[in-house]
C-alpha atoms as a PDB file:
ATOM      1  CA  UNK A   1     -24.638 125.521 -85.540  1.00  0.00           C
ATOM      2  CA  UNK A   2     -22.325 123.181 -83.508  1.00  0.00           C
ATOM      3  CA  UNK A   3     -22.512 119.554 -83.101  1.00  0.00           C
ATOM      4  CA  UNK A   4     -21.953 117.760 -79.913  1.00  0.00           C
ATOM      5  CA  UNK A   5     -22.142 114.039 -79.580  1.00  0.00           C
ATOM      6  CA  UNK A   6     -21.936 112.195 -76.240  1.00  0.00           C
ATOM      7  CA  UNK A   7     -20.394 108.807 -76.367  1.00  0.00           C
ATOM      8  CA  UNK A   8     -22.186 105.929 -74.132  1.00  0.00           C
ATOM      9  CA  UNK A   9     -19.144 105.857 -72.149  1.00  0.00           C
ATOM     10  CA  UNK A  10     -19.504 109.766 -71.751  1.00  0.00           C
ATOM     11  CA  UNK A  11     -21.779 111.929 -69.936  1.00  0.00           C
ATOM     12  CA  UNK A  12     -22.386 115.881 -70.910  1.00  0.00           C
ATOM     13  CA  UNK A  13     -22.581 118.973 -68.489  1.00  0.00           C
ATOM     14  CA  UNK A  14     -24.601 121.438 -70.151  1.00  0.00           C
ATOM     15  CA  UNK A  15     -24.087 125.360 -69.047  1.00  0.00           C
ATOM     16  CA  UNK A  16     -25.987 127.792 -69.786  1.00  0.00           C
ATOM     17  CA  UNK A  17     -24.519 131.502 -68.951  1.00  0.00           C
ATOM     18  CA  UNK A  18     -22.019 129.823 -66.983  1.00  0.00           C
ATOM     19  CA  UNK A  19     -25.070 128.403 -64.456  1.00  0.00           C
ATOM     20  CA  UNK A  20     -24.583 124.256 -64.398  1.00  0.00           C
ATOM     21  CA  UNK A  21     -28.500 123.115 -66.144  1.00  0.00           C
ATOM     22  CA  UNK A  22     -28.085 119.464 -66.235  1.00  0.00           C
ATOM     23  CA  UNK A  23     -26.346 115.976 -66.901  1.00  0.00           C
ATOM     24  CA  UNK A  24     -26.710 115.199 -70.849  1.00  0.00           C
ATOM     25  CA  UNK A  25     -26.881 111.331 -71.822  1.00  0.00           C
ATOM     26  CA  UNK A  26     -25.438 110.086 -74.369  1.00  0.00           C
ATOM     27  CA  UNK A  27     -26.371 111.578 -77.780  1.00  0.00           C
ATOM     28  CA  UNK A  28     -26.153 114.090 -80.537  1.00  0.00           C
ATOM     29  CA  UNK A  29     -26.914 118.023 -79.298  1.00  0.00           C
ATOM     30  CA  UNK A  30     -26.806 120.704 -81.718  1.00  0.00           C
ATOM     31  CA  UNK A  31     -26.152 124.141 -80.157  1.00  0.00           C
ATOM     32  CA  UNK A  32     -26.809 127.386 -82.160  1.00  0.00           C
ATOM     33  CA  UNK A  33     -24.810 130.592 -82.342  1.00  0.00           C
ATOM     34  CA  UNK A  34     -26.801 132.758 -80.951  1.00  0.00           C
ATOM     35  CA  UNK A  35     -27.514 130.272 -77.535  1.00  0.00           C
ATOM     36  CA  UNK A  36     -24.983 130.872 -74.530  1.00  0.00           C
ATOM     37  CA  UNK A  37     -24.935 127.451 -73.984  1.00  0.00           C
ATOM     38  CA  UNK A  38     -21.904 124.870 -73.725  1.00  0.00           C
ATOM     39  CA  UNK A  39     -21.583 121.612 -73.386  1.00  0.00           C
ATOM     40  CA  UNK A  40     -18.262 119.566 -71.429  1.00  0.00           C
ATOM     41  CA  UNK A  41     -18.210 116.071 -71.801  1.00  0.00           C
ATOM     42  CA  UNK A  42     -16.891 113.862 -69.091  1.00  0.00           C
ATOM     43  CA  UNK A  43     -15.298 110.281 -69.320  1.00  0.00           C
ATOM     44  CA  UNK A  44     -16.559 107.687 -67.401  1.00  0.00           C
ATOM     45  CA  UNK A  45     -14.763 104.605 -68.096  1.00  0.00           C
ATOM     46  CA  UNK A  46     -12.699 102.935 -65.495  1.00  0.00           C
ATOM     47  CA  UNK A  47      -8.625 103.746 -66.041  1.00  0.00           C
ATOM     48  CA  UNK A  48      -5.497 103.930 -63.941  1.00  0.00           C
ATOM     49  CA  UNK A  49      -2.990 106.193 -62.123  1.00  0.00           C
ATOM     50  CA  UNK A  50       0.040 105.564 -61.573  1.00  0.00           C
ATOM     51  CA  UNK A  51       2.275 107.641 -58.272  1.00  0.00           C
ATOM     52  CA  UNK A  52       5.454 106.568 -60.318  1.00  0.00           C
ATOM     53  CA  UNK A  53       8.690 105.559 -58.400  1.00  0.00           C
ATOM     54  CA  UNK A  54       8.163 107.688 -54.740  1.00  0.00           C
ATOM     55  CA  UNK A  55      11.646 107.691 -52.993  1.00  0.00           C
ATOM     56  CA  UNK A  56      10.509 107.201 -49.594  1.00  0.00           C
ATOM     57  CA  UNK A  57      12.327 107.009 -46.059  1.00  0.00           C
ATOM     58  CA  UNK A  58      11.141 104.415 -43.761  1.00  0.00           C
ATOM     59  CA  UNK A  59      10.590 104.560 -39.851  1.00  0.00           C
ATOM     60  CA  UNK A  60      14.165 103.203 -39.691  1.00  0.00           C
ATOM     61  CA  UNK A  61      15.722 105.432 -41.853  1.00  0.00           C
ATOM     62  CA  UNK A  62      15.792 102.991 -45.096  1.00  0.00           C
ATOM     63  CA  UNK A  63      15.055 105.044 -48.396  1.00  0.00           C
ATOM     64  CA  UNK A  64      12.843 102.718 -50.594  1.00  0.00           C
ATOM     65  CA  UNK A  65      11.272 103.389 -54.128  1.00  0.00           C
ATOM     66  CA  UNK A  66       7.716 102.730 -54.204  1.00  0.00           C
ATOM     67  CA  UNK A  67       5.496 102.419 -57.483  1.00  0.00           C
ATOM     68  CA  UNK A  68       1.244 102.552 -56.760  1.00  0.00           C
ATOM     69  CA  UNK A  69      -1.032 101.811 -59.170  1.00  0.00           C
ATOM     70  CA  UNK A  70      -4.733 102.857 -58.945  1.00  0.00           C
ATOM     71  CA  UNK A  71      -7.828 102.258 -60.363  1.00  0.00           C
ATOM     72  CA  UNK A  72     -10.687 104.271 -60.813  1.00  0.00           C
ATOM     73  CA  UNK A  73     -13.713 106.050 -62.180  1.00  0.00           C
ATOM     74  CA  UNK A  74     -15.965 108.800 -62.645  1.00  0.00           C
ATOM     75  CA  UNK A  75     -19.138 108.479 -60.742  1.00  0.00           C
ATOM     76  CA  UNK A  76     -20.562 111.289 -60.638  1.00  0.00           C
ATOM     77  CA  UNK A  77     -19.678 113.864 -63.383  1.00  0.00           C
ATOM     78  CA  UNK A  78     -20.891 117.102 -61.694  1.00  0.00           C
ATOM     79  CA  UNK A  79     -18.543 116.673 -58.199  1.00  0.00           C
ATOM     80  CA  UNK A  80     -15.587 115.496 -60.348  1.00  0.00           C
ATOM     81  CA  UNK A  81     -15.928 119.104 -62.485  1.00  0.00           C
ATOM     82  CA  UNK A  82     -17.426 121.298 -59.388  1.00  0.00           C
ATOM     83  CA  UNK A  83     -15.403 119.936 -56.423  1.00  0.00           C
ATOM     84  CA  UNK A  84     -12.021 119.784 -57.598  1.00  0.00           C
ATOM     85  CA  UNK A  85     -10.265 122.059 -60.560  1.00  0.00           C
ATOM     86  CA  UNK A  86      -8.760 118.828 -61.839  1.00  0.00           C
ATOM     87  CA  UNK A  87      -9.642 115.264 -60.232  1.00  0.00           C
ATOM     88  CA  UNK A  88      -6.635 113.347 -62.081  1.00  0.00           C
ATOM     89  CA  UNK A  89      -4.202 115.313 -60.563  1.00  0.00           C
ATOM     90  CA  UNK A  90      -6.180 115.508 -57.691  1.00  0.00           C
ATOM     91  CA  UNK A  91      -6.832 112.089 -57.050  1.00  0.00           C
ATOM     92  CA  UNK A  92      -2.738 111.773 -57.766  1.00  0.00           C
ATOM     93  CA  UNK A  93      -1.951 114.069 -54.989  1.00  0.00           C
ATOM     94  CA  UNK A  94      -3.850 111.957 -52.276  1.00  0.00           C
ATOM     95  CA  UNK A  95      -2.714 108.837 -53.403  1.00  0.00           C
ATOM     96  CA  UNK A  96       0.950 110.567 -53.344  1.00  0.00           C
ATOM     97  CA  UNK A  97       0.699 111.835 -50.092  1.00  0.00           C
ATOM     98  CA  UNK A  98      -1.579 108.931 -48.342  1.00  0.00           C
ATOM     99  CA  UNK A  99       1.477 106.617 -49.305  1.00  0.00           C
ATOM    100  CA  UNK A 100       4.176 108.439 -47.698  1.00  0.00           C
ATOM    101  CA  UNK A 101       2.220 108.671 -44.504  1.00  0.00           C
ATOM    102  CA  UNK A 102       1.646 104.828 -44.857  1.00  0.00           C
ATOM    103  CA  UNK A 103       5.865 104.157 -45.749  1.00  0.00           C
ATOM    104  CA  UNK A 104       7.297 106.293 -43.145  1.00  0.00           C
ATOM    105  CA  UNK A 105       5.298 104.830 -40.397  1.00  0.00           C
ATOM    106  CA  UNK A 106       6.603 101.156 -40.905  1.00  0.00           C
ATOM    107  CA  UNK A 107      10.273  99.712 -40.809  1.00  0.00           C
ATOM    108  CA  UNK A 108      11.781  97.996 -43.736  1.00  0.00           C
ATOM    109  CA  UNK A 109      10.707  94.651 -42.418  1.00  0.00           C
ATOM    110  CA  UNK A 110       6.930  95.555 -42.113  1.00  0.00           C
ATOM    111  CA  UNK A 111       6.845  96.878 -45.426  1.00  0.00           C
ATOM    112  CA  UNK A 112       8.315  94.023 -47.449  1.00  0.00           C
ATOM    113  CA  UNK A 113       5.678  91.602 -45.666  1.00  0.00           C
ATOM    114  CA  UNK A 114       2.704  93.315 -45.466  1.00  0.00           C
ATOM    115  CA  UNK A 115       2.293  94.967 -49.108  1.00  0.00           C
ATOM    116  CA  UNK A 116      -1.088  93.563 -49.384  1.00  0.00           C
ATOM    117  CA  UNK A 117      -1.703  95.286 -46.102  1.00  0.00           C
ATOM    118  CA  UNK A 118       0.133  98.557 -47.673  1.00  0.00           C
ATOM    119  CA  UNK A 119      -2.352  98.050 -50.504  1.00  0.00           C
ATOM    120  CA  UNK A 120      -5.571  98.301 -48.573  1.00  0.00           C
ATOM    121  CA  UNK A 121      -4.607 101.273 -46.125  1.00  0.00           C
ATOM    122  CA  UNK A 122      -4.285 103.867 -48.909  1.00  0.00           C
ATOM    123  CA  UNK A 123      -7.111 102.388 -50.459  1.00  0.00           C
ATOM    124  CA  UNK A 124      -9.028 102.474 -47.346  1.00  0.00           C
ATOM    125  CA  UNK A 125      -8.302 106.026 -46.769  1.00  0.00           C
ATOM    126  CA  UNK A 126      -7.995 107.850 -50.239  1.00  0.00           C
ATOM    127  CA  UNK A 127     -11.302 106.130 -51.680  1.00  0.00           C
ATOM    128  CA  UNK A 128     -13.463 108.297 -48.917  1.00  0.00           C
ATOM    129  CA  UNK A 129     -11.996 111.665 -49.922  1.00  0.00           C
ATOM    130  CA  UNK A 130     -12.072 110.346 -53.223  1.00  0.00           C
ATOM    131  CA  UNK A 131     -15.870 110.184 -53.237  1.00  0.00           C
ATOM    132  CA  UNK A 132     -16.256 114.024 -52.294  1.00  0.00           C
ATOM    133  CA  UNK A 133     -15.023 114.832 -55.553  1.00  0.00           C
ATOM    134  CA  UNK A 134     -17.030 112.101 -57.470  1.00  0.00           C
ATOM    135  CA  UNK A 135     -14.195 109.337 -57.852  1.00  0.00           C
ATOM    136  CA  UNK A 136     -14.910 106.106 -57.012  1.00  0.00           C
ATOM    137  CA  UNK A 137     -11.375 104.139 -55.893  1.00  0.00           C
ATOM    138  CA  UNK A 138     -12.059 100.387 -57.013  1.00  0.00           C
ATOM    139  CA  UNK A 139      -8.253  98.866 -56.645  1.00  0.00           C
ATOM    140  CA  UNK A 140      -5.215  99.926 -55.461  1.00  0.00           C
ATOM    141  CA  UNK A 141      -2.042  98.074 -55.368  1.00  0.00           C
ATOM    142  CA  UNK A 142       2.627  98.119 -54.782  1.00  0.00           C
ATOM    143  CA  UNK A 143       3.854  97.842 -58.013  1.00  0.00           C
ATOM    144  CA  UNK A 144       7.182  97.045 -56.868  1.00  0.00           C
ATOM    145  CA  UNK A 145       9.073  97.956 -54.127  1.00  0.00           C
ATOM    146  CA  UNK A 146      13.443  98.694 -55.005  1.00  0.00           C
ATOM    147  CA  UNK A 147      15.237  99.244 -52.543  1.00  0.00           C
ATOM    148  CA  UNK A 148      19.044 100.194 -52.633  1.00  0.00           C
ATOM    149  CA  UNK A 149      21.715  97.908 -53.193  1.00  0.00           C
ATOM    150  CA  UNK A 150      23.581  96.965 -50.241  1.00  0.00           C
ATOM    151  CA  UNK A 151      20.010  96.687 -48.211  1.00  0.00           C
ATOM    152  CA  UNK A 152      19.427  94.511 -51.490  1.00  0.00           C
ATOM    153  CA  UNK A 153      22.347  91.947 -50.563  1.00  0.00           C
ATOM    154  CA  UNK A 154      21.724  92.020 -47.279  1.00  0.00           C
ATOM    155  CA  UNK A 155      17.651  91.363 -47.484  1.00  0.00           C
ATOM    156  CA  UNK A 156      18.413  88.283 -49.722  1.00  0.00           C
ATOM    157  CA  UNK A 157      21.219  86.749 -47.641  1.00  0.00           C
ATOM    158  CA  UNK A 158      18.951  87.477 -44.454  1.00  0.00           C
ATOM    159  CA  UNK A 159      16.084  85.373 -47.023  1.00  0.00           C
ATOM    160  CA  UNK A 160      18.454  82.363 -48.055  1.00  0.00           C
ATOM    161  CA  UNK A 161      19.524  81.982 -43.976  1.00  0.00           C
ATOM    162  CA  UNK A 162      15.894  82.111 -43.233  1.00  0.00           C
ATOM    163  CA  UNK A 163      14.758  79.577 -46.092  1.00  0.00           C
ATOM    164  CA  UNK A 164      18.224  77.098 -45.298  1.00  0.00           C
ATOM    165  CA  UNK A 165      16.765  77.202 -41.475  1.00  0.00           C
ATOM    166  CA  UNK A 166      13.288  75.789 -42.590  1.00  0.00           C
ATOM    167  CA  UNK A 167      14.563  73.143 -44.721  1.00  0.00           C
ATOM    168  CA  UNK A 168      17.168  72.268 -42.205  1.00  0.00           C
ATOM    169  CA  UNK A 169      13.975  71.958 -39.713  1.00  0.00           C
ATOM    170  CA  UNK A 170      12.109  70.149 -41.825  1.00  0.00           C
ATOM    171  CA  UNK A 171      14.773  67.936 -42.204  1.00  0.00           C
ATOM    172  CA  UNK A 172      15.087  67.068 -38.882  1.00  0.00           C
ATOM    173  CA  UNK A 173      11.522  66.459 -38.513  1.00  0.00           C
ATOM    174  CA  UNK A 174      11.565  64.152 -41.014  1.00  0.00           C
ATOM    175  CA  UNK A 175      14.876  62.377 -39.447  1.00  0.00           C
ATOM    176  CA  UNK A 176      12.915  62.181 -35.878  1.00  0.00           C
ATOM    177  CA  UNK A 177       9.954  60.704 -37.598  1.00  0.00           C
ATOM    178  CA  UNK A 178      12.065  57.838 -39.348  1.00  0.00           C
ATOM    179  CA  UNK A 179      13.934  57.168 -36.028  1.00  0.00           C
ATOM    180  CA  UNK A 180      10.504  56.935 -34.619  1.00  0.00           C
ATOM    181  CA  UNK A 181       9.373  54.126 -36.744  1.00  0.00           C
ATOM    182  CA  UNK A 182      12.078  52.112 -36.775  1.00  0.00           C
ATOM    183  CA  UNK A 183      12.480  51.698 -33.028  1.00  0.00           C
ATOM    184  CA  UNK A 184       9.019  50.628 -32.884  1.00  0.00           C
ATOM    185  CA  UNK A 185       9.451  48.346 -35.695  1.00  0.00           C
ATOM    186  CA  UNK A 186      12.545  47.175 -33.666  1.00  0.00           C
ATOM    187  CA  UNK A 187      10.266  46.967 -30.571  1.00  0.00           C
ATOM    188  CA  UNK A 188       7.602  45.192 -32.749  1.00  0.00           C
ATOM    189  CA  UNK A 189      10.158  41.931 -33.708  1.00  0.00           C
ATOM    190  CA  UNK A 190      11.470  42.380 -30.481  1.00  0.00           C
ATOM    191  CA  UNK A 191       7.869  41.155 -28.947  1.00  0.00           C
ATOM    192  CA  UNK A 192       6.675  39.119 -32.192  1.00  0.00           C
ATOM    193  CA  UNK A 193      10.091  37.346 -33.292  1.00  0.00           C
ATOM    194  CA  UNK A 194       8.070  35.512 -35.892  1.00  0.00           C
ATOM    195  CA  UNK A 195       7.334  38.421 -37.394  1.00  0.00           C
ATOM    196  CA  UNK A 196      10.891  39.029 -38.361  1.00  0.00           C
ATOM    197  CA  UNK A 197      11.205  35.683 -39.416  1.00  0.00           C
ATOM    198  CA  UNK A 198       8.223  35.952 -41.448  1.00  0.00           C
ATOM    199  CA  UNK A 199      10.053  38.901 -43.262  1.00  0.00           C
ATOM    200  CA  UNK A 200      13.113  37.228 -43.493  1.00  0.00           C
ATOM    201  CA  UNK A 201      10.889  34.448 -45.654  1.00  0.00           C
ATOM    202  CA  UNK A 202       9.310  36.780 -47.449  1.00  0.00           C
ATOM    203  CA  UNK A 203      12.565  38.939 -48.663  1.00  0.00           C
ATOM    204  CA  UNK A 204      14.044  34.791 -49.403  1.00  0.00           C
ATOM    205  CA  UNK A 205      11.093  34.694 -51.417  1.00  0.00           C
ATOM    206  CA  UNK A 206      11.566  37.613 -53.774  1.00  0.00           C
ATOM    207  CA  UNK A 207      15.459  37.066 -54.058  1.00  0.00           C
ATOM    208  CA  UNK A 208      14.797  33.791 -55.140  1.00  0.00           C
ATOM    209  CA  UNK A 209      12.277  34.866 -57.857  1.00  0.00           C
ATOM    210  CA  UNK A 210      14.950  36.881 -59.675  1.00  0.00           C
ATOM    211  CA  UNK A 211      17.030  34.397 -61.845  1.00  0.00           C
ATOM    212  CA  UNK A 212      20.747  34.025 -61.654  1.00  0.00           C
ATOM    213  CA  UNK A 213      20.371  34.334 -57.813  1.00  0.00           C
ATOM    214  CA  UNK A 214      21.910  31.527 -55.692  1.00  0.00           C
ATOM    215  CA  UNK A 215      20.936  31.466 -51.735  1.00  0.00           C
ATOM    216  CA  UNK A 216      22.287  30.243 -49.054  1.00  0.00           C
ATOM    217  CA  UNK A 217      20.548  29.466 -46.309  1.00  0.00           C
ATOM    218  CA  UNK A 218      23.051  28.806 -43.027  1.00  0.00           C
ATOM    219  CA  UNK A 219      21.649  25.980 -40.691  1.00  0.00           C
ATOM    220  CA  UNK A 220      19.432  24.919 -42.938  1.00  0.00           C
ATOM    221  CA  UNK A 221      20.599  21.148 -41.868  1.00  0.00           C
ATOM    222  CA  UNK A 222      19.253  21.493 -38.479  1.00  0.00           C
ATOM    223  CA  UNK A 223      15.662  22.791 -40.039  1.00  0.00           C
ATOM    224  CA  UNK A 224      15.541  19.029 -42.219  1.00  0.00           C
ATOM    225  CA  UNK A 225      17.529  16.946 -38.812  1.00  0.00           C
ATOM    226  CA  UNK A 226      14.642  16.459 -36.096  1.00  0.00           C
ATOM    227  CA  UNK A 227      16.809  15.690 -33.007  1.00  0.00           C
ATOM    228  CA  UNK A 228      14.166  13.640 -30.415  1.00  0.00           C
ATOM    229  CA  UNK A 229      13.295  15.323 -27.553  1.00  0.00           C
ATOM    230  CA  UNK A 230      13.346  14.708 -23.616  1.00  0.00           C
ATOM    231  CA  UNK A 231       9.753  13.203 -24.180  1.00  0.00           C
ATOM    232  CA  UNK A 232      10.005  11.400 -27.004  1.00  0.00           C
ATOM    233  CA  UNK A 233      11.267   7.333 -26.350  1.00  0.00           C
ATOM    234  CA  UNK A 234      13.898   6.206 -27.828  1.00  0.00           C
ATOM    235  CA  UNK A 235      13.585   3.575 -30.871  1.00  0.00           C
ATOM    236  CA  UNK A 236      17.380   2.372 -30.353  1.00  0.00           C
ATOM    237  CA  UNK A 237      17.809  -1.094 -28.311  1.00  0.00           C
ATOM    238  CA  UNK A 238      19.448  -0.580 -24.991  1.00  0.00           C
ATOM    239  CA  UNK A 239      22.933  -1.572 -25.068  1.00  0.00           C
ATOM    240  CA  UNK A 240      23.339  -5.240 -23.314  1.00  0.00           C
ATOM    241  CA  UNK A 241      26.004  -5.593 -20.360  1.00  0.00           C
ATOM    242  CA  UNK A 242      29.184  -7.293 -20.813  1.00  0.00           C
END
């Protein structure tokens, strides 16, 4: 007599005579000798594939390596033994294959800023054929992209010009803005010109606060003096005539 348990991550196929019977559940089956039955057991807990390190030529004639990584699982036990002699390697082939297609058709420059994009076309077309075979494609995602040296250099440099140009813009914004406000602060005393005195007061103010500080404040004579005005009569006698 021969044991079989099933796992409750595991389903079993039973056979009889080589004729598919049914899906097992997990348990413990006993089969006896003299019963032409057999029992496969099937994993199906989610795991990963990896298409390892694909040298691959883009549109523009740019040989990349590209590393996939997929996940996946078993969905339905009898497809993924019936459809397919091996759905691993199976499932490896289309990714393989679906990710060439998707490399070659791009440049360089599409490629390095679209991998999420990259990502969800072979997923989008691997999970359906996936499914005939009873694989369901949950994730699939660039591991890294390495591409050859001197394409290296040059992709960085052409990075560093394009980063020094945005900071060199922003820059300038910023320089625009600040000219901006102060010609309408300019404008602003121009108009007001007690407002600028006013300031003038106030910055006084906070020099003086600080000690050791000695100010000088020119014309400050003709602020105490009062000189009379046109309007104003004058408190002087006249001056008699000789």
């Amino acid at each position: 007599m021969a044991k079989r348990i099933i796992r409750e991550y595991q389903r079993g196929l039973l056979y009889d005579q080589g004729r598919f019977v049914e899906v097992l559940p997990p348990g413990q089956y006993r089969i006896w000798p003299w019963q032409s039955k057999q029992i496969e057991i099937v994993d199906i807990r989610e795991t990963s594939q990896t298409v390892e390190g694909q040298e691959i030529l883009t549109s523009d004639k740019i040989g990349v390596r590209v590393t996939l990584i997929a996940q996946f699982r078993v969905v339905d036990p009898v497809a993924a033994r019936h459809q397919v002699e091996n759905f691993v390697a199976q499932l490896y082939q289309d990714l393989q294959l679906t990710l060439r297609e998707a490399v070659t058709g791009q440049t360089l420059e599409a490629l390095m800023s679209s991998r999420e994009a990259l990502s969800a076309g072979v997923q989008a077309q691997v999970a359906p054929r996936a499914s005939k075979y009873g694989v369901e494609l949950s994730r699939v995602g660039v591991k890294d992209i390495v591409l050859p040296g001197q394409v290296r250099n040059v992709f960085l440099q052409e990075m560093e010009a394009e980063l020094k140009g945005r900071a060199s813009l922003v820059a300038a914004r910023h320089e625009i803005a600040a000219a901006r406000a102060r010609a309408n602060t300019a404008k602003l005393f121009q108009e007001n010109p007690h407002l600028l005195r006013m300031q003038e007061l106030e910055l006084l103010n906070n020099l003086a606060s600080k000690s050791g500080n000695v100010i000088v404040i020119p014309g400050l004579d003709r602020l105490l003096t009062r000189e009379p005005s046109a309007a104003e009569p004058s408190t002087q006698p006249p001056a008699s005539k000789a």
